[in-house]
N, C-alpha and C. Protein backbone atom coordinates (compact mmCIF):
# COMPACT_ATOMS: atom_id res chain seq x y z
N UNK A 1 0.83 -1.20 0.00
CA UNK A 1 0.00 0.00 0.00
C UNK A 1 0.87 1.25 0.00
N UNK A 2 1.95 1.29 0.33
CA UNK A 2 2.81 2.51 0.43
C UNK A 2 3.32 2.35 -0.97
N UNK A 3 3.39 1.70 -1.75
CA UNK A 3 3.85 2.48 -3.08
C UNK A 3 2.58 2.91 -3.74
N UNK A 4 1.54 2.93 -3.03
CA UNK A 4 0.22 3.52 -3.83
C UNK A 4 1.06 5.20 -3.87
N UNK A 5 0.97 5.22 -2.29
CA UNK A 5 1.56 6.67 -1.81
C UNK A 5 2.93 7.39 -2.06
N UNK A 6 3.25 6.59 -2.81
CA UNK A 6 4.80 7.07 -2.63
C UNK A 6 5.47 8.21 -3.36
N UNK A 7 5.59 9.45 -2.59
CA UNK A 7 5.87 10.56 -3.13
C UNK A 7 4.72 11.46 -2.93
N UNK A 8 3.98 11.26 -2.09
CA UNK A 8 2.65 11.70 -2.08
C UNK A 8 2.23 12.09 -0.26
N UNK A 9 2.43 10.80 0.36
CA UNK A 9 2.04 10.75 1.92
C UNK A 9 3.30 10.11 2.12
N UNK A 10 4.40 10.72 2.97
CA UNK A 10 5.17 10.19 3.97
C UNK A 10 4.74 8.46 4.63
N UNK A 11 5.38 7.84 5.05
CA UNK A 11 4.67 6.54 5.42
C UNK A 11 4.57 6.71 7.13
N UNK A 12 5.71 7.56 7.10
CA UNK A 12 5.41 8.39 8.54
C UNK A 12 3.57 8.52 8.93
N UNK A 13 3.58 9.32 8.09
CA UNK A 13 2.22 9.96 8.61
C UNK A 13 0.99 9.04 8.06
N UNK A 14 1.38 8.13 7.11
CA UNK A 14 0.09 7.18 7.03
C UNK A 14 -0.17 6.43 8.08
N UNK A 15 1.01 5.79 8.66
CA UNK A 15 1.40 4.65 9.99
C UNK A 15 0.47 5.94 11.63
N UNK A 16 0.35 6.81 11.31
CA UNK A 16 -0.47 7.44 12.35
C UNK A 16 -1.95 7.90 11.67
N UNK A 17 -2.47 7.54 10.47
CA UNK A 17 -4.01 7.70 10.58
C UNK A 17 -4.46 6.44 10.82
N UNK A 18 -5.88 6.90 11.38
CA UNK A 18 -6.36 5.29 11.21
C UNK A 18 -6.91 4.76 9.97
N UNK A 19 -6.96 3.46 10.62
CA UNK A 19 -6.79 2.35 9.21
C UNK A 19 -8.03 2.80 8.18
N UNK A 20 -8.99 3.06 8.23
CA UNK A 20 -10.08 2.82 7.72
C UNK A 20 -9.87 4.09 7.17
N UNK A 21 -9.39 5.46 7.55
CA UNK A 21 -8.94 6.67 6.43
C UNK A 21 -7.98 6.26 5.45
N UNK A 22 -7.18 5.40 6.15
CA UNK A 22 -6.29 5.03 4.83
C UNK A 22 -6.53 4.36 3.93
N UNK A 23 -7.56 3.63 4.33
CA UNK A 23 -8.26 2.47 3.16
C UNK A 23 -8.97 3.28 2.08
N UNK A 24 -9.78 4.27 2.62
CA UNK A 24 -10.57 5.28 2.21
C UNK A 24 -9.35 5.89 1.10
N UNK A 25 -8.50 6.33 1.53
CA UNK A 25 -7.37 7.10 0.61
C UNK A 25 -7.17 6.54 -0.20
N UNK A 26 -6.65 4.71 0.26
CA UNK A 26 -6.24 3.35 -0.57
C UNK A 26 -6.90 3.81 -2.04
N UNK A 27 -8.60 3.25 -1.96
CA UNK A 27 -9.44 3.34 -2.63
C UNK A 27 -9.68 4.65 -3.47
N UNK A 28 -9.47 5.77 -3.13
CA UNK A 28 -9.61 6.78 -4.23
C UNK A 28 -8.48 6.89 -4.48
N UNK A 29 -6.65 6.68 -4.77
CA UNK A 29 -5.97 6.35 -5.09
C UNK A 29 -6.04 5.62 -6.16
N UNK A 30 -6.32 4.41 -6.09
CA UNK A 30 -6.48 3.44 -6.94
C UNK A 30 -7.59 4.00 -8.10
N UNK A 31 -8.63 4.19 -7.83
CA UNK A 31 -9.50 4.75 -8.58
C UNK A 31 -8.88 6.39 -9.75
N UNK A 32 -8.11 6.66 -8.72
CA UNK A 32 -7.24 7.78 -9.88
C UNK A 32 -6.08 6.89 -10.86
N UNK A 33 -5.40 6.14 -10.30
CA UNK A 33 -4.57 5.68 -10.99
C UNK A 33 -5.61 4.66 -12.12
N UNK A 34 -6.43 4.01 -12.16
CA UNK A 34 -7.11 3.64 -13.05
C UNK A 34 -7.51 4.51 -14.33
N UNK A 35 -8.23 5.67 -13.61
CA UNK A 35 -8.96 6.89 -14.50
C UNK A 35 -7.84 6.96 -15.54
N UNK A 36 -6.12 7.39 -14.52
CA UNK A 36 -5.38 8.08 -15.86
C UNK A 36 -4.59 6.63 -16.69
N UNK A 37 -4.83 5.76 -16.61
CA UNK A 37 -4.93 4.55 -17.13
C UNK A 37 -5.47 4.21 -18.62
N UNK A 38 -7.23 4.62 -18.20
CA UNK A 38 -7.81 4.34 -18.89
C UNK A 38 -7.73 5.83 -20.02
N UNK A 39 -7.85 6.60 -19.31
CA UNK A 39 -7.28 8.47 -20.48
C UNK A 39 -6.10 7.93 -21.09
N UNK A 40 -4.64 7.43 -20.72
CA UNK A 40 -3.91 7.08 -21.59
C UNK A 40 -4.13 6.22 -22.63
N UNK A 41 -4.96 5.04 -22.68
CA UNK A 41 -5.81 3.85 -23.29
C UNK A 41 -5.97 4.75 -24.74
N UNK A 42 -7.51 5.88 -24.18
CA UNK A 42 -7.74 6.26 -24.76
C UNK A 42 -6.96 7.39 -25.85
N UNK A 43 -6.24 8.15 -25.68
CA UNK A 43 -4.94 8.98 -26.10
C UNK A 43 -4.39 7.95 -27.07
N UNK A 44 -3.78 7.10 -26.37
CA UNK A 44 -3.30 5.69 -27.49
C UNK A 44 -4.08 5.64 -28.71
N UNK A 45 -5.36 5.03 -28.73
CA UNK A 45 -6.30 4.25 -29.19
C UNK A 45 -6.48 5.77 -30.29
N UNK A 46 -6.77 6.57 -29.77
CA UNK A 46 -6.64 7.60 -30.76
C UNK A 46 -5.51 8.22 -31.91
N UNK A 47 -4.06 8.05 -30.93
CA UNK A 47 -3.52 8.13 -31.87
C UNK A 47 -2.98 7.39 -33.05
N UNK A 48 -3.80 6.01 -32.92
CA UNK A 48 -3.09 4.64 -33.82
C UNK A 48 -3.89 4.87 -34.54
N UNK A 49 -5.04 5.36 -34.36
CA UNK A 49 -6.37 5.86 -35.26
C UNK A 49 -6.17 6.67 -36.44
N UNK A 50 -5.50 7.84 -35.92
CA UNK A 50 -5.06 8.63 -36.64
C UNK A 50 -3.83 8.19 -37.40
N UNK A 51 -3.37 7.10 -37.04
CA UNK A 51 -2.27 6.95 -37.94
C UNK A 51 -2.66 6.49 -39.09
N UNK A 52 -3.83 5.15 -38.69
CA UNK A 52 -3.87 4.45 -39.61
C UNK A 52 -4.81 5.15 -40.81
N UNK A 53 -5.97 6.11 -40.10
CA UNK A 53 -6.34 6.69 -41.08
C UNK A 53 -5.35 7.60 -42.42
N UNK A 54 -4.20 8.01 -41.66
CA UNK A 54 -2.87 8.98 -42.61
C UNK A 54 -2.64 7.90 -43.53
N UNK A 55 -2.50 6.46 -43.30
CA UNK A 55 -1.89 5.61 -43.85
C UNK A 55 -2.53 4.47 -44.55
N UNK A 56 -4.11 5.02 -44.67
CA UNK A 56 -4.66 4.21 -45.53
C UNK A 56 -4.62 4.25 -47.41
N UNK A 57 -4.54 3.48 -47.91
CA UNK A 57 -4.94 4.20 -49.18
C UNK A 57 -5.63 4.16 -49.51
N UNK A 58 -5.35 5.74 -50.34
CA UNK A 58 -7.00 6.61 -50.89
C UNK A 58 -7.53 6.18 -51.95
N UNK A 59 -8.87 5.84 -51.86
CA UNK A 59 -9.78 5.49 -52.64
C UNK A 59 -9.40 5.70 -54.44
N UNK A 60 -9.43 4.75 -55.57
CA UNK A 60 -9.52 5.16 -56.90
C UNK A 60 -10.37 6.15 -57.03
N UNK A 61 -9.39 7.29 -57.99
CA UNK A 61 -10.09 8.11 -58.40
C UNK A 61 -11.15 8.04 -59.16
N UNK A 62 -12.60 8.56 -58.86
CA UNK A 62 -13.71 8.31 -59.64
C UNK A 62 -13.67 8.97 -60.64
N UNK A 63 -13.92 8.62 -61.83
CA UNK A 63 -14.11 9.10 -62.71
C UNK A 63 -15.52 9.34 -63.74
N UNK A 64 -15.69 8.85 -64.99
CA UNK A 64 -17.14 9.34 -65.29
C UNK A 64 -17.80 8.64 -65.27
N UNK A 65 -19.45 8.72 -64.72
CA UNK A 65 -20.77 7.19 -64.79
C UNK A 65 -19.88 6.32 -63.29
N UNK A 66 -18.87 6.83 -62.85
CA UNK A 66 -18.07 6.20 -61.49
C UNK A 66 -17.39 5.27 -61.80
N UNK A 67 -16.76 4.83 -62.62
CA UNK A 67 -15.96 4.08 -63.22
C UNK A 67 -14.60 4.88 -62.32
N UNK A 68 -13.63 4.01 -61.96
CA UNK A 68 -12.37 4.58 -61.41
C UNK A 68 -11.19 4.89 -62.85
N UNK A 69 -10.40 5.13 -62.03
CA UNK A 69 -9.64 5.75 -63.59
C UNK A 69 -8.84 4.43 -64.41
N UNK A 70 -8.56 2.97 -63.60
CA UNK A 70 -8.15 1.81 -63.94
C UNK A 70 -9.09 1.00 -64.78
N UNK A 71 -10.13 1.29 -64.33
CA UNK A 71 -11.09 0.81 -65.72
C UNK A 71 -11.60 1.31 -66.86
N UNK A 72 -11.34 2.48 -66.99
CA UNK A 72 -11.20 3.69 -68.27
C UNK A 72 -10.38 3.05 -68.92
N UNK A 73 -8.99 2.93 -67.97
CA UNK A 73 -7.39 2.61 -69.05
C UNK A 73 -7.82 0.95 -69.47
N UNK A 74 -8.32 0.65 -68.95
CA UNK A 74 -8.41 -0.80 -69.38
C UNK A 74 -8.83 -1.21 -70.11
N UNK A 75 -10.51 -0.20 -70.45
CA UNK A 75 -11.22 -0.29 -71.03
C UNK A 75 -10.46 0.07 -72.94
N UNK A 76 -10.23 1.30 -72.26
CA UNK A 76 -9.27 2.10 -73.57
C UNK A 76 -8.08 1.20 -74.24
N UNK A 77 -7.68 -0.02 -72.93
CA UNK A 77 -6.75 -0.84 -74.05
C UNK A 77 -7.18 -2.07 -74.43
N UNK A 78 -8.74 -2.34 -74.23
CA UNK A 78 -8.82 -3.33 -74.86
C UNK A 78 -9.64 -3.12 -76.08
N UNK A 79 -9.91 -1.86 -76.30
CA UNK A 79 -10.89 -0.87 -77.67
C UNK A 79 -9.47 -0.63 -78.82
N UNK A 80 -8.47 -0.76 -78.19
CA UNK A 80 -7.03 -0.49 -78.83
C UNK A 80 -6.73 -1.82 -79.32
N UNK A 81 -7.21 -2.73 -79.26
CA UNK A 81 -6.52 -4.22 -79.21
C UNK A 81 -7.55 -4.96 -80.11
């Protein structure tokens, strides 16, 4: 339980409250260290997001009646052939 606290409450001065404040502390302790846990999660999760969106590739260009521009050329070389 003292590395919940550590850098935070002396162990000095925890070893003189009583137990049941410290549990109390224990518990919203823990509950913070979760919160920024789960905010980092999220921060993460966002920025892989954003990556992968930078790093998707972009859609064929549409072209006319929506034909992409690979089936124009394709089209055009087999009208050639």
């Amino acid at each position: 339980m003292a590395a919940l606290f550590k850098g935070l409450i002396p162990i000095e001065v925890l070893g003189q409250m009583p137990l049941p404040f410290v549990h109390i502390l224990r518990d919203q302790r823990i509950k913070q260290l979760e919160a920024k846990r789960r905010q980092n999660e999220i921060m993460t999760n966002r920025m892989s997001n954003q990556h992968n969106i930078i790093n998707q590739p972009s859609a064929p260009q549409q072209g006319v009646d929506g034909f992409d521009e690979s089936t124009i050329e394709q089209l055009i070389e087999d009208g050639l052939t």
